[in-house]
Protein backbone atom coordinates (compact mmCIF):
# COMPACT_ATOMS: atom_id res chain seq x y z
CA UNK A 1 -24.02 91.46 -13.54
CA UNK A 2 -22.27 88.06 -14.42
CA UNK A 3 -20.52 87.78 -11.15
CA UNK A 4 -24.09 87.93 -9.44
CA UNK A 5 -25.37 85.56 -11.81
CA UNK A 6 -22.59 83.22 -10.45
CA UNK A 7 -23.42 83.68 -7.03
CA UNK A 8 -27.11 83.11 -8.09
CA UNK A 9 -25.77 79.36 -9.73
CA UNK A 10 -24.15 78.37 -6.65
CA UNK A 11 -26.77 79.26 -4.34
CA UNK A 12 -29.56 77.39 -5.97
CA UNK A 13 -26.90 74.49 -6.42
CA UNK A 14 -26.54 74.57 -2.28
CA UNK A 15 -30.42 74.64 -1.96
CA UNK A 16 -31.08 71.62 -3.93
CA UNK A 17 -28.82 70.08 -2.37
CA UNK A 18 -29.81 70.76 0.70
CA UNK A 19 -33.94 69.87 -0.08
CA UNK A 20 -32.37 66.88 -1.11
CA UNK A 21 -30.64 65.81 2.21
CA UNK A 22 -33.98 66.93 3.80
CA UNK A 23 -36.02 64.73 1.53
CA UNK A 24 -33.96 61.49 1.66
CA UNK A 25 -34.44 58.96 4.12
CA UNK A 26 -31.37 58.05 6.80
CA UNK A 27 -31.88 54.59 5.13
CA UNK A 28 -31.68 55.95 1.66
CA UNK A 29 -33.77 55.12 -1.74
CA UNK A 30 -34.18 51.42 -3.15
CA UNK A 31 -33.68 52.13 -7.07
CA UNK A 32 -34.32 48.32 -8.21
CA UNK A 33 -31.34 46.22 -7.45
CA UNK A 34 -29.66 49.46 -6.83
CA UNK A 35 -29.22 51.61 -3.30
CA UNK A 36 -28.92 55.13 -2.83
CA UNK A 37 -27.85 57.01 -0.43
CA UNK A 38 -27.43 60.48 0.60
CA UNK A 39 -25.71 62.73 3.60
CA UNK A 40 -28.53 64.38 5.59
CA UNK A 41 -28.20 68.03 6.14
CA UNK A 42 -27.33 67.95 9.35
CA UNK A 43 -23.94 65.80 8.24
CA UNK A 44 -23.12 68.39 5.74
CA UNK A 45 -23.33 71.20 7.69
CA UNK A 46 -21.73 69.75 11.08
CA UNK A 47 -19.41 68.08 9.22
CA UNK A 48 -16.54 65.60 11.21
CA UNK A 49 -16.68 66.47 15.31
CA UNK A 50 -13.42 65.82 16.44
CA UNK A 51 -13.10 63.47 19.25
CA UNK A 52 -12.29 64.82 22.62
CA UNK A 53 -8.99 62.71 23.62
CA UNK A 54 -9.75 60.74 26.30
CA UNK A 55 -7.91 61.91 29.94
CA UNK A 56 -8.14 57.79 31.11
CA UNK A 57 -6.58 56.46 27.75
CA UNK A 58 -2.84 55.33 28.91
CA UNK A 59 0.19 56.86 27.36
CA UNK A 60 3.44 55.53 27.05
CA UNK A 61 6.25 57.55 28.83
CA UNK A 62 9.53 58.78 26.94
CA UNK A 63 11.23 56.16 28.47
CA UNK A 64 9.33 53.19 27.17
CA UNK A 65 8.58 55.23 23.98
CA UNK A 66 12.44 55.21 23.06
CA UNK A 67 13.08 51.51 24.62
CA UNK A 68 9.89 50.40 22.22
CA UNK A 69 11.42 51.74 19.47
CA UNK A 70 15.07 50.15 19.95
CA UNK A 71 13.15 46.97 20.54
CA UNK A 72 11.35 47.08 17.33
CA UNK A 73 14.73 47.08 15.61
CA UNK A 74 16.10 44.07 17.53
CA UNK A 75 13.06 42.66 16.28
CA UNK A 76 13.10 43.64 12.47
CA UNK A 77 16.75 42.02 12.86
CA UNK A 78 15.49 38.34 14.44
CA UNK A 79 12.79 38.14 12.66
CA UNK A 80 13.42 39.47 8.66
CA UNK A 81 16.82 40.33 8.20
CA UNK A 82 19.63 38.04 6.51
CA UNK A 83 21.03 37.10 10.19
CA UNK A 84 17.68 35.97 11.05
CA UNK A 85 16.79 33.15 13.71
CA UNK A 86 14.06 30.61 12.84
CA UNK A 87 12.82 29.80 16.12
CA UNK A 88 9.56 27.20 17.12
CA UNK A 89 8.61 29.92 19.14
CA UNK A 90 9.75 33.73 19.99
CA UNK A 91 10.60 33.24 23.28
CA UNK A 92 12.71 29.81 22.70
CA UNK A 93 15.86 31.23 23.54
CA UNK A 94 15.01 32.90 26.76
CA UNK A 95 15.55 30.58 29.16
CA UNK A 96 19.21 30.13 27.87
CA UNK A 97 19.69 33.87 28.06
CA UNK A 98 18.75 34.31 31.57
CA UNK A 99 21.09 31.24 32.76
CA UNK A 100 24.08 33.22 30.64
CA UNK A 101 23.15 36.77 32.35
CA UNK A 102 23.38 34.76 35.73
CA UNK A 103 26.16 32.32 34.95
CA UNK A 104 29.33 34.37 36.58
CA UNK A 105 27.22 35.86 39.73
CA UNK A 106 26.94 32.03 40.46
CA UNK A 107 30.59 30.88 39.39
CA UNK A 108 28.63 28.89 37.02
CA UNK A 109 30.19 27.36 33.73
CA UNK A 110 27.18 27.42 31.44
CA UNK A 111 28.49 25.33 28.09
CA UNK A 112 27.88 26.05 24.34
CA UNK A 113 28.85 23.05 22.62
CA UNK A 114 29.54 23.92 18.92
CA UNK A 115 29.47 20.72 16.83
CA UNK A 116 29.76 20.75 13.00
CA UNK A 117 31.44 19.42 9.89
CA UNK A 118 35.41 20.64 8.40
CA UNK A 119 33.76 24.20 8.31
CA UNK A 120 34.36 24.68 11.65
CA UNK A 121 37.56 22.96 12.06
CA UNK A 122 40.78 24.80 14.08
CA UNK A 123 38.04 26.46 15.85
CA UNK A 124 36.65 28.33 12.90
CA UNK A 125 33.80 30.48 13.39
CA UNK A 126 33.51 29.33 17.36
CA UNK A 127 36.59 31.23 18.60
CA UNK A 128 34.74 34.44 17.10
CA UNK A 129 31.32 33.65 18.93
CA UNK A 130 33.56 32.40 21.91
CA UNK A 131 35.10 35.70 22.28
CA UNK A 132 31.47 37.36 21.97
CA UNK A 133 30.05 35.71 24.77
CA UNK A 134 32.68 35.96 27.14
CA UNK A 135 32.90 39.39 26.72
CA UNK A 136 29.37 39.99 27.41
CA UNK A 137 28.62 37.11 29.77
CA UNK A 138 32.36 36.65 31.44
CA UNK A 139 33.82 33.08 31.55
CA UNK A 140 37.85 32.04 29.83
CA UNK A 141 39.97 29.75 28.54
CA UNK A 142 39.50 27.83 24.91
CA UNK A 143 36.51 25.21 26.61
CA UNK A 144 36.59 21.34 25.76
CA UNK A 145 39.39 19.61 23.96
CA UNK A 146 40.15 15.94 23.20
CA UNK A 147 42.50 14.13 25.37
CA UNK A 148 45.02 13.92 22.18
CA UNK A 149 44.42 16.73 19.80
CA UNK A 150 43.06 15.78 16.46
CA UNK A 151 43.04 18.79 14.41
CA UNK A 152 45.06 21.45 14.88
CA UNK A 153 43.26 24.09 16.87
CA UNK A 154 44.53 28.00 17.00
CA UNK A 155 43.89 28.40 20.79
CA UNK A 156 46.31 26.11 22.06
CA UNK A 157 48.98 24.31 21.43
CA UNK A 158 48.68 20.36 22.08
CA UNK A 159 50.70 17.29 22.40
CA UNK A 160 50.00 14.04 23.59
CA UNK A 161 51.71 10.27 23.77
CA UNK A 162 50.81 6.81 25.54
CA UNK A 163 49.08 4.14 25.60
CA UNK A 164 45.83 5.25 23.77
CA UNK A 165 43.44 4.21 20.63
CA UNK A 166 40.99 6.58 18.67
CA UNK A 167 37.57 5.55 19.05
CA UNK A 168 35.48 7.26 16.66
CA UNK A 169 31.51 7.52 15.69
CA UNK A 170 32.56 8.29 12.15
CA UNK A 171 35.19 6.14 11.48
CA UNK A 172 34.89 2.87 13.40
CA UNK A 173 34.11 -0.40 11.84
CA UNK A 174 30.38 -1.31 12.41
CA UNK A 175 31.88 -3.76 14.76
CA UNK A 176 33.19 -1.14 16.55
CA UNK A 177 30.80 1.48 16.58
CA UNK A 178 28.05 -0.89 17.66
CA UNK A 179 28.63 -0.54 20.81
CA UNK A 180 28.38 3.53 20.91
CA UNK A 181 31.26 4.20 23.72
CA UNK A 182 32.39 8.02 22.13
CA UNK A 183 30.87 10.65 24.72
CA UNK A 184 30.48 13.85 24.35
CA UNK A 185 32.94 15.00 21.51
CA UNK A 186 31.07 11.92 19.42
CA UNK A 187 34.94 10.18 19.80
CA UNK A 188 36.98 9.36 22.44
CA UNK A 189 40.78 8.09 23.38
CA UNK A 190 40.84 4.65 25.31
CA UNK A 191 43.61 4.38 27.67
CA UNK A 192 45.29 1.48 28.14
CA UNK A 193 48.55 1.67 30.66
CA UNK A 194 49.48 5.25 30.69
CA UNK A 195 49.65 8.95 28.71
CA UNK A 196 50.54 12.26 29.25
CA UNK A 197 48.74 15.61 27.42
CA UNK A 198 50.37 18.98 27.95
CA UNK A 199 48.71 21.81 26.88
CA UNK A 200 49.89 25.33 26.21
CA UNK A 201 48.01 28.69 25.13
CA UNK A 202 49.34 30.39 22.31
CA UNK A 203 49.76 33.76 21.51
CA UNK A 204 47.70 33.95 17.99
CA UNK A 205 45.97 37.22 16.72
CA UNK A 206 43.12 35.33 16.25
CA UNK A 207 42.60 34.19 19.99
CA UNK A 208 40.92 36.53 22.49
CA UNK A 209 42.78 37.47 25.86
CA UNK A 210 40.05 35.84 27.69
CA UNK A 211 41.34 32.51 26.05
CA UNK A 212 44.77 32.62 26.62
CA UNK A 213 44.46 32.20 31.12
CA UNK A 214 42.93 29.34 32.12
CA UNK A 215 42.34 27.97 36.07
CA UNK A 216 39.68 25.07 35.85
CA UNK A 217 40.97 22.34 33.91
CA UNK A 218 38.43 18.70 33.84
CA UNK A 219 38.48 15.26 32.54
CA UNK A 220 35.67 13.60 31.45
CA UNK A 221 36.18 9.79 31.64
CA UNK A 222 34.41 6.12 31.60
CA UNK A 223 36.56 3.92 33.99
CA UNK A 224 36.23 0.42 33.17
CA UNK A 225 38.37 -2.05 34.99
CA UNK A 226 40.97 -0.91 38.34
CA UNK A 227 41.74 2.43 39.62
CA UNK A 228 41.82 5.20 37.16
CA UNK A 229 45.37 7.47 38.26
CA UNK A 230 45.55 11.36 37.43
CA UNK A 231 47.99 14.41 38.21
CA UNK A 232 48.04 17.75 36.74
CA UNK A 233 50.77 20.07 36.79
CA UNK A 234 50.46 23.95 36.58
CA UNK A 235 53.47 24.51 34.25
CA UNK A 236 53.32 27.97 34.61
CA UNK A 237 53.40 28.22 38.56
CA UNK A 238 56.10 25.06 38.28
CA UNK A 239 53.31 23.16 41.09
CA UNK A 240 52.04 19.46 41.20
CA UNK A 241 47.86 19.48 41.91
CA UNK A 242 47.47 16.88 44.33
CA UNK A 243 46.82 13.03 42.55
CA UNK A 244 43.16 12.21 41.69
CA UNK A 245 41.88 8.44 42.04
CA UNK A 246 38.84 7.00 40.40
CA UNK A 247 37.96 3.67 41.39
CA UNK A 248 34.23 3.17 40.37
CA UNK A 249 33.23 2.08 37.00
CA UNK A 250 31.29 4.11 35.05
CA UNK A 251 31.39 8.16 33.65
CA UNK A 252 33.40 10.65 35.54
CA UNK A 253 34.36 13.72 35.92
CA UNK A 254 38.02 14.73 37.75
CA UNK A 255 38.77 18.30 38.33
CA UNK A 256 41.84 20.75 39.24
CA UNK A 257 41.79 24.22 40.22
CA UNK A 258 45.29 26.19 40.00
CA UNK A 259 46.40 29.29 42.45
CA UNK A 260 45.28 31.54 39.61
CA UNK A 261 45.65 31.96 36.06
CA UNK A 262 47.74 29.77 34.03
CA UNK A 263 48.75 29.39 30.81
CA UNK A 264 49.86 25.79 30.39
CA UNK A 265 49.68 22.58 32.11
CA UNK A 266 50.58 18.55 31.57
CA UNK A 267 47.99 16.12 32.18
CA UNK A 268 49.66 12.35 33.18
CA UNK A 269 46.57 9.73 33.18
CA UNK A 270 47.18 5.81 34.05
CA UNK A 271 44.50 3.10 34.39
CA UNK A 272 41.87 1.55 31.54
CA UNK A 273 39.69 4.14 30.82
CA UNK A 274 37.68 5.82 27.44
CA UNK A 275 38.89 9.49 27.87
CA UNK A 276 35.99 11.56 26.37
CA UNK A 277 37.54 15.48 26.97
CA UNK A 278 39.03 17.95 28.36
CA UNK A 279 37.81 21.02 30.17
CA UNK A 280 40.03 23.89 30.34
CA UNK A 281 37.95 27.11 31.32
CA UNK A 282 38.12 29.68 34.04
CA UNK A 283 37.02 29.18 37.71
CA UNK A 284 34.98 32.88 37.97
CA UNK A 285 32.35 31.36 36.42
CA UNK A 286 30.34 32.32 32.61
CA UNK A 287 29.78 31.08 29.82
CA UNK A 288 32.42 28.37 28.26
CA UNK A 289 32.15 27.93 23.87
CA UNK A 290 33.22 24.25 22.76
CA UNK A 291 34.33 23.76 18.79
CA UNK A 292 33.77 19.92 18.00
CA UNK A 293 34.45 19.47 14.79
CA UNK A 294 33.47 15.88 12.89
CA UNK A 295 35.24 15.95 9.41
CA UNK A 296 32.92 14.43 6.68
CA UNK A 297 29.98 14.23 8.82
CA UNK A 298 26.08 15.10 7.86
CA UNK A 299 24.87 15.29 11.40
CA UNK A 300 23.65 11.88 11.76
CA UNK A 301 25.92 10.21 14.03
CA UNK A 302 24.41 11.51 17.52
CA UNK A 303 22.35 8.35 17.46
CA UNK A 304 25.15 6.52 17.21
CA UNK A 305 26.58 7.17 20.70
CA UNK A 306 25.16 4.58 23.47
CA UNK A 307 22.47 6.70 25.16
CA UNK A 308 22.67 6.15 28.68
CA UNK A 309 26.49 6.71 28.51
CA UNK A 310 25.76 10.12 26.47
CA UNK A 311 23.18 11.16 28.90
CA UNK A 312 25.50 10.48 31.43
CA UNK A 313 28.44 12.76 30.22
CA UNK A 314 26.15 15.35 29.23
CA UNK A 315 24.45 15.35 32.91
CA UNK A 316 28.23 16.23 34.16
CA UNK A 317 28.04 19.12 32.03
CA UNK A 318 26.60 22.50 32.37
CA UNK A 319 24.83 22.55 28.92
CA UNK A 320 23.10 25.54 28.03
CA UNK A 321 22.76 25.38 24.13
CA UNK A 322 23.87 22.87 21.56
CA UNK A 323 24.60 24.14 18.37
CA UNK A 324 24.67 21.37 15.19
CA UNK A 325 26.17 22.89 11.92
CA UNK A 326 25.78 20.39 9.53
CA UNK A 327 24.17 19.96 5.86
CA UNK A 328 27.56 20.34 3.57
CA UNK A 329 28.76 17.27 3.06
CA UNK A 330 25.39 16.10 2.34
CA UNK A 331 24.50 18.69 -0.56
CA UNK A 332 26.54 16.78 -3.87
CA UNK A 333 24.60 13.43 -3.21
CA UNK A 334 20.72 15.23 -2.73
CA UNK A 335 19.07 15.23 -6.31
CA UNK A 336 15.91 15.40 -5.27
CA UNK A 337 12.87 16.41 -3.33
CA UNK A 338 12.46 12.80 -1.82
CA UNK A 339 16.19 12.49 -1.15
CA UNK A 340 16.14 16.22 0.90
CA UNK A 341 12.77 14.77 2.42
CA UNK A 342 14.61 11.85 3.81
CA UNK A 343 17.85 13.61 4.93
CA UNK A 344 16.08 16.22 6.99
CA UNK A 345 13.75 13.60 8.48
CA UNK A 346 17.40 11.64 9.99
CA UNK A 347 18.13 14.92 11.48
CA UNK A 348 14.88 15.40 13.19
CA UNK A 349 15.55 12.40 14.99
CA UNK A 350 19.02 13.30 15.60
CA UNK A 351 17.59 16.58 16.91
CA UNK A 352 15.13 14.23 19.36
CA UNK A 353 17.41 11.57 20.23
CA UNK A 354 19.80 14.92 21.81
CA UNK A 355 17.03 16.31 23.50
CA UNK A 356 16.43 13.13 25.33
CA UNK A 357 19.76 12.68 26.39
CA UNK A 358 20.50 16.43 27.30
CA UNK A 359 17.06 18.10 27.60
CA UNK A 360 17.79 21.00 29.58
CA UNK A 361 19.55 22.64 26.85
CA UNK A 362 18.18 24.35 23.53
CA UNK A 363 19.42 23.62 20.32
CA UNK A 364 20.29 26.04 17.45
CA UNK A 365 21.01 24.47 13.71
CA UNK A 366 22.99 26.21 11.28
CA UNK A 367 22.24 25.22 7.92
CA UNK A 368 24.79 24.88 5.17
CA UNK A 369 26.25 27.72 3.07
CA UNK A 370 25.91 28.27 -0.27
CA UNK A 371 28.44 26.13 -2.57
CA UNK A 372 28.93 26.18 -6.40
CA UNK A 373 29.57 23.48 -8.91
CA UNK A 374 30.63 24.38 -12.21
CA UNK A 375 27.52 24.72 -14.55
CA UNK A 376 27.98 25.60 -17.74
CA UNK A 377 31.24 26.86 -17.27
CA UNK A 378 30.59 29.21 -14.29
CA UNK A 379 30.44 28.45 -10.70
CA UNK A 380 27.15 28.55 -9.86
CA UNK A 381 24.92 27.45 -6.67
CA UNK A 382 24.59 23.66 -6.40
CA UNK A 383 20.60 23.87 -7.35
CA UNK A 384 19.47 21.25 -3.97
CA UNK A 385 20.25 24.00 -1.56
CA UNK A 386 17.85 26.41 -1.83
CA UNK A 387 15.04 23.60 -1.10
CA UNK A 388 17.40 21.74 0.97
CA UNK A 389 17.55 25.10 3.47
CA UNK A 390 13.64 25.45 3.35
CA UNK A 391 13.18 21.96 4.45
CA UNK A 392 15.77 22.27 7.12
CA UNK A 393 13.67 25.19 9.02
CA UNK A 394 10.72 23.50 8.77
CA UNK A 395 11.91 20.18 10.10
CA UNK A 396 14.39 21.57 12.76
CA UNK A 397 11.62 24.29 13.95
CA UNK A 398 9.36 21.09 13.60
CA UNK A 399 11.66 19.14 16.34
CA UNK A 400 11.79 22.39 18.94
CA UNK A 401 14.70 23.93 17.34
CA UNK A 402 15.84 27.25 16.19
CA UNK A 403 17.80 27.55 13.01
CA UNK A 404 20.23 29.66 11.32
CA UNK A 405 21.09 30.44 7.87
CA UNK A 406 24.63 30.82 7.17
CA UNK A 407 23.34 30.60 3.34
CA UNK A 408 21.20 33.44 4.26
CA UNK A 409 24.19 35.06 5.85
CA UNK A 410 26.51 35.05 3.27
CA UNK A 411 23.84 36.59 0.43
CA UNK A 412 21.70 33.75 -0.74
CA UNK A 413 21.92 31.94 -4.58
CA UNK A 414 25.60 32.49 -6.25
CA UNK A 415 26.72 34.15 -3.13
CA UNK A 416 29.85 32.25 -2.91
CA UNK A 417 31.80 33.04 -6.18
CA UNK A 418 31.55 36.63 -4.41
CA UNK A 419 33.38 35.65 -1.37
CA UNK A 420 35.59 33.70 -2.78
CA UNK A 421 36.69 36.96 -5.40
CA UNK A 422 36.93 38.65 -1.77
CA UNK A 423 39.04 36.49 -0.38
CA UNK A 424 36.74 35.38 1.84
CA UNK A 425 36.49 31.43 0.39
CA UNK A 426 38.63 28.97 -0.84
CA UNK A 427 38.75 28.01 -4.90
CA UNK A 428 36.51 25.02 -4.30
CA UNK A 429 33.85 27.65 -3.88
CA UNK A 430 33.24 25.32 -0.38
CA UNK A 431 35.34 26.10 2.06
CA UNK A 432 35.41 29.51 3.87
CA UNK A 433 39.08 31.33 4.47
CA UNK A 434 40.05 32.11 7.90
CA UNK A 435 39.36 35.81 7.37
CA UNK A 436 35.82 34.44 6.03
CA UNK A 437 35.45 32.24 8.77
CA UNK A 438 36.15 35.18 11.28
CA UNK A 439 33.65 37.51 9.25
CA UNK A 440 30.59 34.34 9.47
CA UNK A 441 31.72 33.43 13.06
CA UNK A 442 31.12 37.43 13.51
CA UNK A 443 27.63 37.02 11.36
CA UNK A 444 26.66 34.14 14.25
CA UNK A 445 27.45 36.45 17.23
CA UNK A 446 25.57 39.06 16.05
CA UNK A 447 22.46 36.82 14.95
CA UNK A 448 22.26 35.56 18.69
CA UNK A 449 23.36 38.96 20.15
CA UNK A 450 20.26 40.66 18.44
CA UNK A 451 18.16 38.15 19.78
CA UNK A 452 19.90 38.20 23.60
CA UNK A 453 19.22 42.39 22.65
CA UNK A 454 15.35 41.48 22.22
CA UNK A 455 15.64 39.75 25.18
CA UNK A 456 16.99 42.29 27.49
CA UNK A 457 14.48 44.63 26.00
CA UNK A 458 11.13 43.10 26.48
CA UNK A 459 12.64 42.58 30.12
CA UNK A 460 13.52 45.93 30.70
CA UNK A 461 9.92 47.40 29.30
CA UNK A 462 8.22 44.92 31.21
CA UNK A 463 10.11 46.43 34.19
CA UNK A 464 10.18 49.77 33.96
CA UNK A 465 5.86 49.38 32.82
CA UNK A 466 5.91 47.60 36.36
CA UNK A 467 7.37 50.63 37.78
CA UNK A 468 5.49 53.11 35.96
CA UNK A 469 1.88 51.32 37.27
CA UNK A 470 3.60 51.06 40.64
CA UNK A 471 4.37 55.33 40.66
CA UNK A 472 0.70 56.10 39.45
CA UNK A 473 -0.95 53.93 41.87
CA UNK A 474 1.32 55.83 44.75
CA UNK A 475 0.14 58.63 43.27
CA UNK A 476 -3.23 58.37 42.74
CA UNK A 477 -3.42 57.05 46.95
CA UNK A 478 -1.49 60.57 47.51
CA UNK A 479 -4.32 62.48 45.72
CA UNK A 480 -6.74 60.51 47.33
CA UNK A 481 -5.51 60.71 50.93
CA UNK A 482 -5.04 64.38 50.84
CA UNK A 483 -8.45 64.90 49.16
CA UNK A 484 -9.79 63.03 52.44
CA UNK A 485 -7.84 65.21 54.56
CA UNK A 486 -8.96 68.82 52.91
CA UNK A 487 -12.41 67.78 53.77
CA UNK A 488 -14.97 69.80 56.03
């Protein structure tokens, strides 16, 4: 008796309910301010009709599923992770990548020139992205070198004498640097009478093979007065290259090609001349990585350089990207927001003022790393750099840019302390070791590999989505054509 009394409840419960969904409008009941609404009957008791899929909607195959999803990684990684690039737009960098994928099928030298402050001095960080891109894109040898070597470098080994003067853009007299005769390494060696260079490879750890062999060696020059004399010997082979004369006035570029790979050579020069480098790659053609290092420099000493003679050197050169690491030595003397406002605005125009002279290439800026002062007692971040770094995207993305964050990189605010208990940074809680100048240079490869990954992958899916359309259209003219032929 009570179960049917139960039953009874919800039956006159599902009645009600159901007068009611009779009763009330579609549009529902005004109640005063207030609107009510209702399901009708026929909602409740058809409830949700599934929709039929539709046979024209286009699926993706398995192919392009599993290259989407690989490309959605590359993309997490350039866009949000710590080795992310800051770029003025996503598809900055393309243009670069596709003259590096072509560079050796042309026995093309396409040049990354890697300039930056002490943290990249004896080739830190560049030999590591050096040996990245050679790998991937072919090319050898350690790339550009001054005439007399200035640092040590652990690529080669160097030694020059003559008749030669430093010339410098950040370290002349004003009378001096006014009138803006440097070149391409932002300093150059003026020859007076006669020098010889010889240049050896050496057999470091911390080289790649691809570095040690070298066939294509240059010289970059502005001849002034006379008859500029050169002759390069292949050491290795024990054979004189035929002399090379330059008579004309102006920027130059000389260039020797051994029998094959060599491993050393001596450079004799003779004549008035401003040597601005050295070009010591391979002749198969890639991609050739240039450390220019400018102790004590912020970055702001591009403008210096005269720029009809810059443009001129850079217009001998195969210049791909230009990568400015700078921001360091400016970070003790910023105290505030107006002083980071006017610093980053100088390196906008720096950023312009290379883009004029050398506008086929793109340029990447690497901000500085994180650095400690003592505060309190404890090393602690130097408390500019945080707003310092988010000026520097906006201005550098600002002046067609891209920009990477080696503070970022390295783990953001107090990061350095840790690398430093690591081994990986000096006591000055400034200066990066050489194994943590290896690890970073490794941090830089893989920030621009990820994006040359993204690169290759929208490629590939626009390809294979090319090919895909291409099959179904074949098809669907197969169908079609024997449908026509069936007929009666």
């Amino acid at each position: 008796m009570k179960a049917l009394k139960i039953l009874g409840f919800f039956a006159s419960v599902i009645a009600v309910l159901g007068t009611l969904g009779l009763v009330v409008p579609d549009e529902g009941i005004a109640l005063g301010s207030a609107h009510l609404r209702y399901p009708t009957t026929h909602s409740i008791l058809a409830g949700h009709e599934q929709e039929e899929p539709d046979p024209t909607a286009a699926t993706e195959s398995p192919i392009l599923t599993q290259m989407a999803d690989s490309l959605c990684y590359f993309q997490q990684q350039t866009d949000n992770s710590d080795l992310r690039l800051w770029l003025p737009e996503p598809h900055y960098l393309d243009a670069f990548w596709a003259a590096a994928e072509q560079a050796q099928a042309k026995r093309r030298t396409l040049r990354v020139l890697h300039y930056g402050d002490s943290q990249i001095e004896m080739d830190h960080m560049t030999s590591r992205l050096r040996a990245h891109m050679q790998r991937t894109f072919g090319g050898g040898g350690p790339g550009m070198l001054p005439f007399h070597p200035i640092t040590p470098v652990v690529s080669v080994r160097q030694s020059t004498q003559g008749a030669l003067s430093l010339l410098s853009s950040f370290g002349d007299s004003l009378a001096v640097r006014s009138r803006g005769n440097y070149g391409v390494m932002m300093q150059c060696f003026r020859l007076n009478g006669s020098a010889t260079t010889t240049v050896r490879a050496t057999n470091s750890s911390h080289v790649d093979d691809g570095v040690k062999q070298f066939s294509h060696v240059r010289l970059v020059a502005n001849s002034h007065e006379g008859t500029l004399r050169t002759e390069l010997t292949d050491l290795k082979h024990k054979k004189a290259v035929p002399t090379t004369e330059v008579s004309q006035k102006g920027v130059s570029m000389m260039e020797w090609k051994a029998d094959g790979p060599t491993d050393a050579f001596r450079l004799h020069v003779s004549g008035n001349a401003d040597l601005y480098a050295l070009l010591i790659d391979s002749d198969s053609g890639g991609v050739a990585v240039d450390n220019i290092p400018m102790r004590g420099c912020s970055g702001q000493q591009f403008t210096l350089v005269n720029k009809n003679l810059l443009t001129e050197a850079y217009g001998l050169l195969d210049v791909g990207l230009i990568i400015l690491q700078f921001g360091g030595n400016s970070v003790p003397y910023l105290k505030s927001g107006k002083s980071i406002s006017t610093y980053c605005q100088s390196l906008g125009k720096q950023i312009d003022y290379i883009h004029q002279c050398c506008p086929q290439a793109k340029i990447l800026f690497i901000g500085p790393s994180d650095m400690c002062k003592h505060i309190n007692g404890k090393p602690q971040t130097y408390p500019v750099i945080p707003e310092l770094i988010d000026s520097l995207i906006v201005t550098v993305n600002a002046h067609d840019a891209a920009f990477w964050s080696i503070y970022h990189a390295m783990g953001g605010l107090n990061s350095m302390p840790v690398w430093a208990h690591k081994g990986l940074a000096g006591s000055d809680y400034i200066h990066f070791s050489q194994k943590g100048a290896d690890l970073m240079g490794d941090h830089l490869a893989q920030a621009l590999d990820n994006s040359y990954q993204r690169y290759r992958l929208e490629k590939r899916i626009e390809l294979q989505r090319q090919k895909e359309a291409e099959s179904k259209d074949e098809s669907a003219k197969h169908k079609q054509k024997k449908g026509k032929g069936g007929a009666r």
